[in-house]
Protein backbone atom coordinates (compact mmCIF):
# COMPACT_ATOMS: atom_id res chain seq x y z
CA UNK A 1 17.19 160.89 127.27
CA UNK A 2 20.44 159.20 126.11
CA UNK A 3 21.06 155.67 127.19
CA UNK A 4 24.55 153.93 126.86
CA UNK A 5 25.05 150.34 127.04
CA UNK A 6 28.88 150.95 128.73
CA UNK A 7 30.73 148.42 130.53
CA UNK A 8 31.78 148.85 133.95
CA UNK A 9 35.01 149.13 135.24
CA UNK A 10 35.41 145.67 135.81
CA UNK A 11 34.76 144.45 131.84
CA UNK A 12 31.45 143.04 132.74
CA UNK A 13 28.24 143.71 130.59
CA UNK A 14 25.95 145.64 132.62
CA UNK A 15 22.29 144.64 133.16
CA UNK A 16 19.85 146.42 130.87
CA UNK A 17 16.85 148.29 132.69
CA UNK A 18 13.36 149.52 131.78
CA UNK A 19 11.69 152.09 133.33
CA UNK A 20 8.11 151.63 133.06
CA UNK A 21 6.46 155.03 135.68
CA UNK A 22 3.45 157.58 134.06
CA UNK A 23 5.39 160.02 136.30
CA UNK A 24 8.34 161.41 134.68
CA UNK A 25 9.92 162.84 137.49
CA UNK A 26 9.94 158.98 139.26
CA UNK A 27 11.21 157.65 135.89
CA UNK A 28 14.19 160.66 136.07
CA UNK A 29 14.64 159.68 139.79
CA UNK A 30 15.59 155.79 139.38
CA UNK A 31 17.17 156.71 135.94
CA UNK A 32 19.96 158.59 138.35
CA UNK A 33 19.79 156.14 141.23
CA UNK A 34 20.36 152.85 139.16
CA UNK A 35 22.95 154.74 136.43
CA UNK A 36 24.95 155.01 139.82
CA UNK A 37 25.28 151.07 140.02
CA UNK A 38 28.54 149.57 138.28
CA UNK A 39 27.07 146.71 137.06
CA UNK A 40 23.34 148.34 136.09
CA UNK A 41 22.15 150.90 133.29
CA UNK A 42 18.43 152.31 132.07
CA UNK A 43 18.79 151.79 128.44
CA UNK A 44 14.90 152.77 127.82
CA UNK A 45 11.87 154.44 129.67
CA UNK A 46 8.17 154.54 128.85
CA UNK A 47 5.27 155.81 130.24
CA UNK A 48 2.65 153.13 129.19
CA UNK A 49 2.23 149.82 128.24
CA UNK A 50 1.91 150.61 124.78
CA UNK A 51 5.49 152.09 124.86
CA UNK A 52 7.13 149.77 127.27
CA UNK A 53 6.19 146.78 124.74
CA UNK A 54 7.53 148.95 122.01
CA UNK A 55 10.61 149.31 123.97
CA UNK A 56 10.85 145.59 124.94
CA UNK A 57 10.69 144.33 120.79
CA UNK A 58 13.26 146.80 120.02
CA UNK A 59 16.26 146.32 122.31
CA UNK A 60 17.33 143.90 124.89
CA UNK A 61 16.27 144.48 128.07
CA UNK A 62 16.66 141.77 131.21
CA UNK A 63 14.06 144.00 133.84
CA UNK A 64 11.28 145.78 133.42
CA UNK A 65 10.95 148.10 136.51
CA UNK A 66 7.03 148.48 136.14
CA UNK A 67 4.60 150.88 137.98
CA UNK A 68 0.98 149.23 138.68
CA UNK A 69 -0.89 152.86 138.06
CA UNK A 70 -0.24 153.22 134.64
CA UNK A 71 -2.78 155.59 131.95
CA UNK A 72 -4.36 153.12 130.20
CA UNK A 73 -3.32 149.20 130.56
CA UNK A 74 -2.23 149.06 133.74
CA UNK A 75 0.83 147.35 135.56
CA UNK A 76 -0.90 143.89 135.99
CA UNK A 77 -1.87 143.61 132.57
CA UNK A 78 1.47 145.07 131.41
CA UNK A 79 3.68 142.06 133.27
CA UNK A 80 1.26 139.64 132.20
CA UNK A 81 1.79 140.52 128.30
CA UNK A 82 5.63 140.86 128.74
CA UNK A 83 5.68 137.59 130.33
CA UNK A 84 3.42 135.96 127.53
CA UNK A 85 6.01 138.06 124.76
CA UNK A 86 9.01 137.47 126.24
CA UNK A 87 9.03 134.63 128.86
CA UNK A 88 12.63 135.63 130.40
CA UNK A 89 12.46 139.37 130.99
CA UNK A 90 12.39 139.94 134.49
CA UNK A 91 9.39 142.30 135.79
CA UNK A 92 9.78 144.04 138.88
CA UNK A 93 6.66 145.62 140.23
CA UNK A 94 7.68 149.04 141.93
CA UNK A 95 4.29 150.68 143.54
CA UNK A 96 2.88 153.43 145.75
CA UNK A 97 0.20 150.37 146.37
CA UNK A 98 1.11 148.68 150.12
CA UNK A 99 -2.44 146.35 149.58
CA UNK A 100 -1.84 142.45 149.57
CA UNK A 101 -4.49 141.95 146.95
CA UNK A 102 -1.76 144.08 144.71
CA UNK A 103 1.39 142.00 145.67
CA UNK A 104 -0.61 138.44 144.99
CA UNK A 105 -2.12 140.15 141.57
CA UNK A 106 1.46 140.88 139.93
CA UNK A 107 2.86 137.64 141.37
CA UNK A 108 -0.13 135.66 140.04
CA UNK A 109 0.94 138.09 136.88
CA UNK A 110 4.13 136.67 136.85
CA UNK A 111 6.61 139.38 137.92
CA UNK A 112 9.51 138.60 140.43
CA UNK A 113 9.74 141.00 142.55
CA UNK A 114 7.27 143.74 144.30
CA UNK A 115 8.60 147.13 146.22
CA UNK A 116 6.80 150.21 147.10
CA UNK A 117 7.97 153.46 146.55
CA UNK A 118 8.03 154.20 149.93
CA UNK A 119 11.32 151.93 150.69
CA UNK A 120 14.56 153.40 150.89
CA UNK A 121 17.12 154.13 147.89
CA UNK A 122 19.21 150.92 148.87
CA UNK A 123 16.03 148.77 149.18
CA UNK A 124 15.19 149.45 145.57
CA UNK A 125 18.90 148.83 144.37
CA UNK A 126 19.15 145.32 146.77
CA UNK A 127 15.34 144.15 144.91
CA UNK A 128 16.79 144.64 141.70
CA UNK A 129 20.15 142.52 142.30
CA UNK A 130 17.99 139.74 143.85
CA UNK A 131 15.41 139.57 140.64
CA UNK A 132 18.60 139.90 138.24
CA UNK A 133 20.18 136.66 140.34
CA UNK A 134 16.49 134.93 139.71
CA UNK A 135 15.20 135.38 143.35
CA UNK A 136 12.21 136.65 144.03
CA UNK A 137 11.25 139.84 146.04
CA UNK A 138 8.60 141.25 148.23
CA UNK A 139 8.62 144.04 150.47
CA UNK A 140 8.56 143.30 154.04
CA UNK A 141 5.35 144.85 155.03
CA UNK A 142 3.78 142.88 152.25
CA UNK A 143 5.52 139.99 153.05
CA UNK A 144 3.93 140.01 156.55
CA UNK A 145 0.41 140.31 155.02
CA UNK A 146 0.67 137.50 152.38
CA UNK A 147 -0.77 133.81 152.95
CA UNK A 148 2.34 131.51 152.71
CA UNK A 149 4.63 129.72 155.59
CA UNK A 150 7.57 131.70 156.58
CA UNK A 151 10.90 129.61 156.04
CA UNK A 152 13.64 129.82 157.45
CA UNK A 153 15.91 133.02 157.41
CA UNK A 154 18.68 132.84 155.04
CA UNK A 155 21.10 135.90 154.39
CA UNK A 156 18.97 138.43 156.42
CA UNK A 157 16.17 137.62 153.91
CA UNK A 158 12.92 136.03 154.94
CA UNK A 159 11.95 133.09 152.36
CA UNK A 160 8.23 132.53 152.21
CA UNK A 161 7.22 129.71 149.90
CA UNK A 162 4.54 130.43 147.12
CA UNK A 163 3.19 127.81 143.98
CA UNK A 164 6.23 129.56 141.38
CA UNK A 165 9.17 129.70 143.82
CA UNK A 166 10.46 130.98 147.34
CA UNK A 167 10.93 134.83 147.04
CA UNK A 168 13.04 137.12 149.49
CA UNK A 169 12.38 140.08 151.74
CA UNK A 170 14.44 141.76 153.59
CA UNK A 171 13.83 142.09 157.51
């Protein structure tokens, strides 16, 4: 696939995506429904770690979109080595997996965001905007399974406090 790095309509620099998804039809699938954003674009896909690191040491990229069922090295791993490579690149877990022990594992992992598959379009799109402004964001039916007090409600967001920051769910 061709990526473009364009600028919106507005003159802005759009944030640069990663698609990291063994499936290419899910990779094809967010491709089309974040290329629709003004201020987003997928300038690179891969289908394993191997690739997605390959991808991250060639071009600048400010989220890595990340599946946890990857062939080979999976998800968890695959944050945890971006992170230790590149410290600022944003990792947002998206997942068929709805378990807790998932959520804490790529937060312990050190991505900034978890959503499952399962969420609607616009739930995917409002996840990424919150990890690109450096909040952090977790599914609401994880959110209600995770140890942590609830805060208070800011924004129609839920804050829950955790050891590396508050993150953000919708409710």
């Amino acid at each position: 696939m061709n990526f473009e790095n364009k600028l919106p309509e507005h003159g802005k620099i759009k944030s640069r995506i990663l698609i990291v998804d063994d499936h290419s039809v899910v990779r094809r699938g967010l491709i089309q429904l974040i290329n629709q954003e003004t201020d987003l674009v997928v300038c690179a896909e891969a289908e394993n770690a191997e690739q997605a690191l390959e991808a991250v040491k060639k071009d600048r990229i400010d989220l890595a979109i990340v599946d946890i069922s990857l062939i080979g090295t999976n998800g968890i791993q695959l944050t945890k080595s971006l992170k230790e490579q590149h410290p600022k690149l944003l990792v947002l877990i998206l997942t068929m997996h709805e378990g807790s022990r998932y959520a804490e594992s790529a937060f312990q992992a050190g991505a900034e965001g978890y959503v499952t598959k399962q969420e609607a379009a616009e739930t995917i799109i409002t996840a990424i905007h919150l990890v690109l402004k450096g909040q952090r964001y977790l599914s609401k039916t994880r959110a209600e399974n995770l140890p942590g007090d609830i805060g208070s409600q800011t924004s129609g967001c839920r804050l829950r406090a955790s050891k590396s920051g508050p993150w953000r769910t919708l409710i």
